[in-house]
C-alpha atoms as a PDB file:
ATOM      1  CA  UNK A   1     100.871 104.426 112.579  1.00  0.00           C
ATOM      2  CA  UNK A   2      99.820 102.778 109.077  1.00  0.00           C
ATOM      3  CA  UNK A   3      97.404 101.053 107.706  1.00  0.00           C
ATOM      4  CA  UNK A   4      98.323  97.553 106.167  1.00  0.00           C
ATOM      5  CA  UNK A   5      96.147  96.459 103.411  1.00  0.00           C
ATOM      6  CA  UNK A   6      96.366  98.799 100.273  1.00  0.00           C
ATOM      7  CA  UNK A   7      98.362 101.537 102.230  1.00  0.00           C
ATOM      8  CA  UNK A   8     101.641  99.724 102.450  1.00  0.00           C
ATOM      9  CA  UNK A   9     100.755  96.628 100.345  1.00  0.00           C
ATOM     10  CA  UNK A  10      99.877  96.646  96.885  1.00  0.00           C
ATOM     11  CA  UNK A  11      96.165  94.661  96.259  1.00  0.00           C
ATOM     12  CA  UNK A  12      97.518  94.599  92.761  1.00  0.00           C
ATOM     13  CA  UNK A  13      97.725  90.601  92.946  1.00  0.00           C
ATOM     14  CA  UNK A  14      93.977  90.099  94.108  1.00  0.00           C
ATOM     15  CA  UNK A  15      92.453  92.123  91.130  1.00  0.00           C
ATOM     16  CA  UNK A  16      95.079  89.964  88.591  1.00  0.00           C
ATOM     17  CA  UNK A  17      93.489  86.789  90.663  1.00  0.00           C
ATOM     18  CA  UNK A  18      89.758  88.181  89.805  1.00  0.00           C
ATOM     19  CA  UNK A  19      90.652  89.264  86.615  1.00  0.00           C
ATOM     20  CA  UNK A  20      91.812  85.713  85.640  1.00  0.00           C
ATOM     21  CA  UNK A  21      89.206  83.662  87.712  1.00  0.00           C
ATOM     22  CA  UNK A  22      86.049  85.978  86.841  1.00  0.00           C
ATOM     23  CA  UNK A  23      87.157  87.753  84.116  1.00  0.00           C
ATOM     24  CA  UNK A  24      84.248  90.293  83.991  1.00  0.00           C
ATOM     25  CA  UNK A  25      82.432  89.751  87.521  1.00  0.00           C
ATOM     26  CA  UNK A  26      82.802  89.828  90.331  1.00  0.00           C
ATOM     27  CA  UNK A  27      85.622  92.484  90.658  1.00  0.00           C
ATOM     28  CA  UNK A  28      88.268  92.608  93.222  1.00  0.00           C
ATOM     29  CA  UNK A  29      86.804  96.255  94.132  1.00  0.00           C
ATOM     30  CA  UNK A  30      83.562  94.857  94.842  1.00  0.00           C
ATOM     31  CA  UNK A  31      84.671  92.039  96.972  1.00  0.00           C
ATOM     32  CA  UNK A  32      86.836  94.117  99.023  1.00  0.00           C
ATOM     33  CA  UNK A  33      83.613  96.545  99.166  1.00  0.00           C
ATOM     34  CA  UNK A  34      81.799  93.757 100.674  1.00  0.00           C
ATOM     35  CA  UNK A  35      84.625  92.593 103.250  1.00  0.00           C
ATOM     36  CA  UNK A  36      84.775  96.022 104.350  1.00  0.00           C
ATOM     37  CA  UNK A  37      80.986  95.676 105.030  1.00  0.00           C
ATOM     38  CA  UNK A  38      80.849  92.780 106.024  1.00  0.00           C
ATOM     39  CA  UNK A  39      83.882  94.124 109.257  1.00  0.00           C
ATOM     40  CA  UNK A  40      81.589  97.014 109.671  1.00  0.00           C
ATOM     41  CA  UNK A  41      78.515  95.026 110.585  1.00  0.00           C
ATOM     42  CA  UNK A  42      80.714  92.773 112.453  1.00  0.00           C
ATOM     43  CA  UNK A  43      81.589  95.886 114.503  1.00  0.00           C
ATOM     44  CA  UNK A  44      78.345  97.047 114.917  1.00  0.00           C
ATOM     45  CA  UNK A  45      76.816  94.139 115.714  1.00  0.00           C
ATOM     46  CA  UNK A  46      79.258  92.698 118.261  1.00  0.00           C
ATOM     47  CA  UNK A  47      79.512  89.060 116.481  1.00  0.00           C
ATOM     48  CA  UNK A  48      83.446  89.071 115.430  1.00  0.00           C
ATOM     49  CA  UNK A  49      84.697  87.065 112.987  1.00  0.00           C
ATOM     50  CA  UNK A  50      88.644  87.328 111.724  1.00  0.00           C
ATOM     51  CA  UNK A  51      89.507  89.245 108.831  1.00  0.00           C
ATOM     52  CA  UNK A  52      90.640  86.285 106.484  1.00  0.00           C
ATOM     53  CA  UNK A  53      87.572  84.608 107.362  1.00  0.00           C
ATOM     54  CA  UNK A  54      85.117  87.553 106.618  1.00  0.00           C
ATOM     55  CA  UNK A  55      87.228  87.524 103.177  1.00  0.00           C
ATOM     56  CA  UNK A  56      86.141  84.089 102.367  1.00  0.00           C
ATOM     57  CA  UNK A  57      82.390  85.040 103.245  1.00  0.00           C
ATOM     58  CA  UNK A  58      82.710  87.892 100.832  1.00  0.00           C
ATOM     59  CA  UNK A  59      83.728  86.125  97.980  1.00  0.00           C
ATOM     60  CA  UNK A  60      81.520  83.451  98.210  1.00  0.00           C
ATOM     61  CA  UNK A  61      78.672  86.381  98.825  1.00  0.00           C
ATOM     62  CA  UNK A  62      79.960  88.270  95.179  1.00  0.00           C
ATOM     63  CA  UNK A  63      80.232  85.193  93.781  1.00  0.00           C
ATOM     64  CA  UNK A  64      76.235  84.084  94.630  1.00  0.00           C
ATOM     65  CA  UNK A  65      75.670  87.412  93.124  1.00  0.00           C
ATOM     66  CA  UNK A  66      76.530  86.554  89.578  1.00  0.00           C
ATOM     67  CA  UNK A  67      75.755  82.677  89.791  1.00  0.00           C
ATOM     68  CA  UNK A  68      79.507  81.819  89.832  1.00  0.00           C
ATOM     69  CA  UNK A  69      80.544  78.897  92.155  1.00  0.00           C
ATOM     70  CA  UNK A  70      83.454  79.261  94.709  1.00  0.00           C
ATOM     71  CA  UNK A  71      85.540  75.666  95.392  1.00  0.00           C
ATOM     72  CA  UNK A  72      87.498  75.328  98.420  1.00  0.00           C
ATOM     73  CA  UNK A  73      90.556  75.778  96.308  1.00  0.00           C
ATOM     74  CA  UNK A  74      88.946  79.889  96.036  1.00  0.00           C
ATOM     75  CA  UNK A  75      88.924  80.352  99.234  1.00  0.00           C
ATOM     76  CA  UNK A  76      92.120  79.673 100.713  1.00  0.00           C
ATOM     77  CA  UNK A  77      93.800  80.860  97.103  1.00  0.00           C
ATOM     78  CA  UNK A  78      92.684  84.621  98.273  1.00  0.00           C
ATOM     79  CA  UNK A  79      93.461  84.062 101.718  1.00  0.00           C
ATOM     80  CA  UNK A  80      97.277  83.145 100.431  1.00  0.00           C
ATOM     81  CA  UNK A  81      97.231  85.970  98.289  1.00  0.00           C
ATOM     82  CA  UNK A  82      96.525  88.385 101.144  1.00  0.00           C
ATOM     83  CA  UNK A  83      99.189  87.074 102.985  1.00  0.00           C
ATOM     84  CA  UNK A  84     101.799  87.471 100.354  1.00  0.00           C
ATOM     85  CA  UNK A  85     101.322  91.228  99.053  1.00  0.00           C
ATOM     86  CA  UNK A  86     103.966  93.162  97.507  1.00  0.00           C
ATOM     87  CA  UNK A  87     104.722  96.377  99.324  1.00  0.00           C
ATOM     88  CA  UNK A  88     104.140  99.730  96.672  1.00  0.00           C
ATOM     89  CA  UNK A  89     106.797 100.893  95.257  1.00  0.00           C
ATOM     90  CA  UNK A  90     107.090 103.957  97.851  1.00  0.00           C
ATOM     91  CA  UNK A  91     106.891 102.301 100.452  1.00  0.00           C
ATOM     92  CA  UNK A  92     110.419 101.361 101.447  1.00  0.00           C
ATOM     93  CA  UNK A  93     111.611 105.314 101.159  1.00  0.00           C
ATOM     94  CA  UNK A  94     109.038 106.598 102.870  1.00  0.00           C
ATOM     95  CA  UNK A  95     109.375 104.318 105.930  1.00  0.00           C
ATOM     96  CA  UNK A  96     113.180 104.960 105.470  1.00  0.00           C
ATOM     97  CA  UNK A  97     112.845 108.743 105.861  1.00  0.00           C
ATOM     98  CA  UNK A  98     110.529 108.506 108.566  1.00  0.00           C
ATOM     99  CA  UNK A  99     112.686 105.827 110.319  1.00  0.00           C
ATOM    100  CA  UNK A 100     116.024 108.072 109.856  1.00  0.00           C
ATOM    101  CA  UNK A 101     114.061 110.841 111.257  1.00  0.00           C
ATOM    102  CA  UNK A 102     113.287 109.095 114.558  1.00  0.00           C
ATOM    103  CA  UNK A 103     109.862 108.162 114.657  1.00  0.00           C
ATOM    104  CA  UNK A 104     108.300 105.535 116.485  1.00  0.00           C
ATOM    105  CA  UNK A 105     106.372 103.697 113.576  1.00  0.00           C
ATOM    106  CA  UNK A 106     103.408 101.325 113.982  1.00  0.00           C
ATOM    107  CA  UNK A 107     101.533  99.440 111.717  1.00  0.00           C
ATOM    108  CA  UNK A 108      97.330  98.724 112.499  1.00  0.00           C
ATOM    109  CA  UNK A 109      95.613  96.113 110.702  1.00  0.00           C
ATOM    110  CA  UNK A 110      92.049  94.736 110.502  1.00  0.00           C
ATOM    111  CA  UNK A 111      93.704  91.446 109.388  1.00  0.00           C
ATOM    112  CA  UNK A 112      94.593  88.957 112.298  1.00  0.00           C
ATOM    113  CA  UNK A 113      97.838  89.462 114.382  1.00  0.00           C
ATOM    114  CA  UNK A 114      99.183  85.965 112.375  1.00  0.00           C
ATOM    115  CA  UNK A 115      97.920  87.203 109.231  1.00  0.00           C
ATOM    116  CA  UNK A 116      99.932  91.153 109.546  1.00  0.00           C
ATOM    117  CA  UNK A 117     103.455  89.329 110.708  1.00  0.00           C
ATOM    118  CA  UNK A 118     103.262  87.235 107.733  1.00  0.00           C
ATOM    119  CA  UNK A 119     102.074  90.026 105.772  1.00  0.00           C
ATOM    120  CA  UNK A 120     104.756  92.054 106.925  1.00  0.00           C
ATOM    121  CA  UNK A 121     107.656  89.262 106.605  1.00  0.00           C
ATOM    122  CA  UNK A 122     106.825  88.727 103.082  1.00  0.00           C
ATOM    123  CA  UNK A 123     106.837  92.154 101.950  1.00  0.00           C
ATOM    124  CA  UNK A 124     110.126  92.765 103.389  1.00  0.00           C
ATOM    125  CA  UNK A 125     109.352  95.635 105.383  1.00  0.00           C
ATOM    126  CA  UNK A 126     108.647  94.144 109.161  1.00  0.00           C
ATOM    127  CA  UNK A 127     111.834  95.382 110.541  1.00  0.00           C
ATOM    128  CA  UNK A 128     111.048  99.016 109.795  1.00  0.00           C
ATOM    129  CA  UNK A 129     108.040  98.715 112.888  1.00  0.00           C
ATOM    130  CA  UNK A 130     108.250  98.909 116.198  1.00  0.00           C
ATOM    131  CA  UNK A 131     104.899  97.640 116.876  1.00  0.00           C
ATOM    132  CA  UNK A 132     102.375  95.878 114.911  1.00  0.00           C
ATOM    133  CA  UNK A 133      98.903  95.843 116.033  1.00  0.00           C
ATOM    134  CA  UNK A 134      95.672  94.287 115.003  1.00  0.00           C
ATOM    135  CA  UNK A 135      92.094  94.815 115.658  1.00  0.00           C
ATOM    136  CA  UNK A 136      92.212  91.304 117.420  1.00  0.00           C
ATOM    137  CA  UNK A 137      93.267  93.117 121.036  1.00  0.00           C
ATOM    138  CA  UNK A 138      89.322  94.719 121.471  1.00  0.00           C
ATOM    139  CA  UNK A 139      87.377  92.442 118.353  1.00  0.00           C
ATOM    140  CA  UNK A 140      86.004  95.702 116.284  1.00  0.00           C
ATOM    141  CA  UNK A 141      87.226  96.678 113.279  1.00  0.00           C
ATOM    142  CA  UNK A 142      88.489  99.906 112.258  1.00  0.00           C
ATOM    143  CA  UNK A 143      87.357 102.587 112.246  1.00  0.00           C
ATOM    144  CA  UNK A 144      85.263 101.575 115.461  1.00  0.00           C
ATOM    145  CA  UNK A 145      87.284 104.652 117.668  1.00  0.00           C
ATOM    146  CA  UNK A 146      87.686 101.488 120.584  1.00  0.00           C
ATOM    147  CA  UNK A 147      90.605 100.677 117.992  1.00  0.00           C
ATOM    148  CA  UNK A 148      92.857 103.443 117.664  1.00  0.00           C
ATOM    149  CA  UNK A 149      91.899 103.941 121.461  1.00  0.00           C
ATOM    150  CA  UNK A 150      93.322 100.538 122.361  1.00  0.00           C
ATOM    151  CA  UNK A 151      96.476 101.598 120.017  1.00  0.00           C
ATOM    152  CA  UNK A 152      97.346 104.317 121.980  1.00  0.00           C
ATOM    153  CA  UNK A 153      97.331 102.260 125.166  1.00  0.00           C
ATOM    154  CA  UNK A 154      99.733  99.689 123.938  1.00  0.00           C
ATOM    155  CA  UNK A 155     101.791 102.369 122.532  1.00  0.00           C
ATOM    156  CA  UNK A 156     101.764 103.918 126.157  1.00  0.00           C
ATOM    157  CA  UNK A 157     101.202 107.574 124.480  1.00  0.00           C
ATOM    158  CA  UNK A 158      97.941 110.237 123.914  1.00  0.00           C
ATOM    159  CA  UNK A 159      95.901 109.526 121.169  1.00  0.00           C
ATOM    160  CA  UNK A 160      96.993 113.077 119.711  1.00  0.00           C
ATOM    161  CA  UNK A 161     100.367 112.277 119.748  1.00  0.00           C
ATOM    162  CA  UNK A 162      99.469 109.581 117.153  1.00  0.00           C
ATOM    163  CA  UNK A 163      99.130 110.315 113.532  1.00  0.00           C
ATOM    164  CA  UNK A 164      97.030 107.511 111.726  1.00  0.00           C
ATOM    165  CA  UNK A 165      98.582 106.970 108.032  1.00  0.00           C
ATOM    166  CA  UNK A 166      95.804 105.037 105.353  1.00  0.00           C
ATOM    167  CA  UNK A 167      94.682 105.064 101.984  1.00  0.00           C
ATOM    168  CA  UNK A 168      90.706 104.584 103.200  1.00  0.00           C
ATOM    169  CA  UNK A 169      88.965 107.640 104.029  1.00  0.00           C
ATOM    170  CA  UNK A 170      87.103 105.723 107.044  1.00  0.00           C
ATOM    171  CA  UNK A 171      90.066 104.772 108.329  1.00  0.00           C
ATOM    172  CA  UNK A 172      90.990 108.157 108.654  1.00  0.00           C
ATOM    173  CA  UNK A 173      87.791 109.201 109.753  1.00  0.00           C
ATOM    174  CA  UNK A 174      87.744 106.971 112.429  1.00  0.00           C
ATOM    175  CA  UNK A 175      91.384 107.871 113.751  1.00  0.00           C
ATOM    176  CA  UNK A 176      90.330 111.831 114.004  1.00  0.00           C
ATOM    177  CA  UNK A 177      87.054 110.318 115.876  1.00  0.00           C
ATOM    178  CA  UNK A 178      89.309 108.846 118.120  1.00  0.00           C
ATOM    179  CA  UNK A 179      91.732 112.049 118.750  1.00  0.00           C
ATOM    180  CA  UNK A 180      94.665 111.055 116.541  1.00  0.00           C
ATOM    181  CA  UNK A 181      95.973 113.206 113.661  1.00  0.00           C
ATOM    182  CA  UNK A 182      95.376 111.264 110.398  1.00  0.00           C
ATOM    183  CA  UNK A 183      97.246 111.587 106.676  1.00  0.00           C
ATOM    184  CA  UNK A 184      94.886 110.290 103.653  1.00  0.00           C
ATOM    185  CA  UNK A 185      97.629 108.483 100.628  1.00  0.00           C
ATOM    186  CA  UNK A 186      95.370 109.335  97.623  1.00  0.00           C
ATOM    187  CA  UNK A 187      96.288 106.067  96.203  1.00  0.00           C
ATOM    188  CA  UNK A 188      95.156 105.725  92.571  1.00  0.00           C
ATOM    189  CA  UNK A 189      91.184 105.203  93.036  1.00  0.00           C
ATOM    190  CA  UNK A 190      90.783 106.487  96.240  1.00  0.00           C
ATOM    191  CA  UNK A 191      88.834 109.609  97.207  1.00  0.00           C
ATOM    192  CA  UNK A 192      88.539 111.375 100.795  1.00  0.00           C
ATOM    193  CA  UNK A 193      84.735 111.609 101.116  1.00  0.00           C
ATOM    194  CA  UNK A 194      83.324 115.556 102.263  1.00  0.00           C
ATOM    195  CA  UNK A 195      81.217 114.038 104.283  1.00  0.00           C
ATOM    196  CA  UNK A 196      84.082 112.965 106.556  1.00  0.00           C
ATOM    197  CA  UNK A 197      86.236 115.246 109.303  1.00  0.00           C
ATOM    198  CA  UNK A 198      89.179 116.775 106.563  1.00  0.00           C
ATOM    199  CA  UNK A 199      92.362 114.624 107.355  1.00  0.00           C
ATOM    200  CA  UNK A 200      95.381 116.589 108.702  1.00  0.00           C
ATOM    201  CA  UNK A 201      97.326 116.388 105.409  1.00  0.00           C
ATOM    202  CA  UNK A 202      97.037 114.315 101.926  1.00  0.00           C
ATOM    203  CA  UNK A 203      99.818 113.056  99.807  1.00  0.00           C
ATOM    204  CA  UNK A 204     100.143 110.836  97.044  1.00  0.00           C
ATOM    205  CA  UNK A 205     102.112 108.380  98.784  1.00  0.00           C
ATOM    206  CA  UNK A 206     104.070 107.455 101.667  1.00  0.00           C
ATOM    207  CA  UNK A 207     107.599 108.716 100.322  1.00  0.00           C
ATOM    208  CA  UNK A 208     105.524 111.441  99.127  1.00  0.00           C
ATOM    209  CA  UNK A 209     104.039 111.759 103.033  1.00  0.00           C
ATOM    210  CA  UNK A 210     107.064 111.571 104.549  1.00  0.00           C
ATOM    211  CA  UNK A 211     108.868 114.864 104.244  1.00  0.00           C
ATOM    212  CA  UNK A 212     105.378 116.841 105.063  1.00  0.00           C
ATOM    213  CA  UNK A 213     105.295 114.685 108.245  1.00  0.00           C
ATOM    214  CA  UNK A 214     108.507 115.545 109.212  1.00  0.00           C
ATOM    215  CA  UNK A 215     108.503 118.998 108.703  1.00  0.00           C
ATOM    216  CA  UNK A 216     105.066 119.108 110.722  1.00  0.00           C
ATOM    217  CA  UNK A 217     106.364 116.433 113.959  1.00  0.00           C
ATOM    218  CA  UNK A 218     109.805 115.995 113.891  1.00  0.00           C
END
């Protein structure tokens, strides 16, 4: 089961966006920062909002921050960027291996079920899942455990026959919460945190994951 944004899809686009649009500040890593706090208050808090939306109310937040003003145009120009990621370079092989080798594969998304399928569609890999889930079927956001929970129920199998693929260390966290095996992709910039449950396995990337996952589940 994998992650969407920044496991599978490359966020390369929305830092060249920022890069051109802000040039120094805000940076695409802080406004992701803030949409992923802004989805874990959400959780918390019980007021759900969609993913895409939550994007718009961080970049108008990072934005206030440095006295730069956000048109209309700025808001739906990152929501149409975040539908139309690239897949990394890895990606295809790994899901190819995995595929051949007969695993069910699912992908779980904090964007909006509309949102993944186009997501998905443009990258060109949609036909490699099964399943695609997203945190719209119980309104939290990973890694609220209610989410991989809910996962496992639609996939009609244990939680620890599940093993939760993502380049965010709370996204891992949160599937080992939840009973699930989970495999960290040390994508460039990305750390595991020690103050989180150790992940099953790590790997550079998913063709990098693959043969490791086979030789552990297969």
């Amino acid at each position: 089961m994998f992650d969407v944004n920044e496991t599978l899809l490359d966020l390369a686009p929305v830092r060249d966006w920022f890069s051109q649009r802000y040039v120094d500040e805000p940076t695409a890593a802080e406004w992701f920062a803030e949409l992923l706090r802004l989805s874990f208050v959400s959780s918390v808090t019980d007021r759900y909002e969609p993913f895409t939306d939550l994007a718009g109310a961080a970049l108008e937040t990072v934005s206030r921050r440095y006295g730069v003003p956000v048109a209309p145009e700025n808001l739906a120009a990152i929501k149409g960027i975040l539908a139309t990621l690239p897949p990394h370079n890895d990606v295809v092989q790994g899901l190819t291996d995995l595929g051949n080798a007969g695993f069910t594969l699912a992908a779980l998304t904090n964007s909006p079920m509309a949102t993944a399928t186009a997501q998905l569609d443009n990258a060109g890999i949609a036909d490699f899942f099964d399943t695609v889930m997203s945190v719209d079927m119980v309104q939290r956001f990973k890694p609220h455990r209610s989410v991989y929970l809910q996962a496992a129920t639609n996939l009609a199998t244990a939680p620890s026959d599940i093993v939760m693929v993502a380049a965010h260390d709370w996204d891992i966290a949160g599937a080992l919460s939840a009973g699930l095996d989970g495999i960290f992709i040390e994508r460039p910039g990305q750390q595991y945190s020690p103050a989180f449950a150790a992940p099953t396995l790590i790997a550079q990337d998913i063709a990098a994951a693959a043969t490791p996952i086979i030789d552990r589940y297969a």
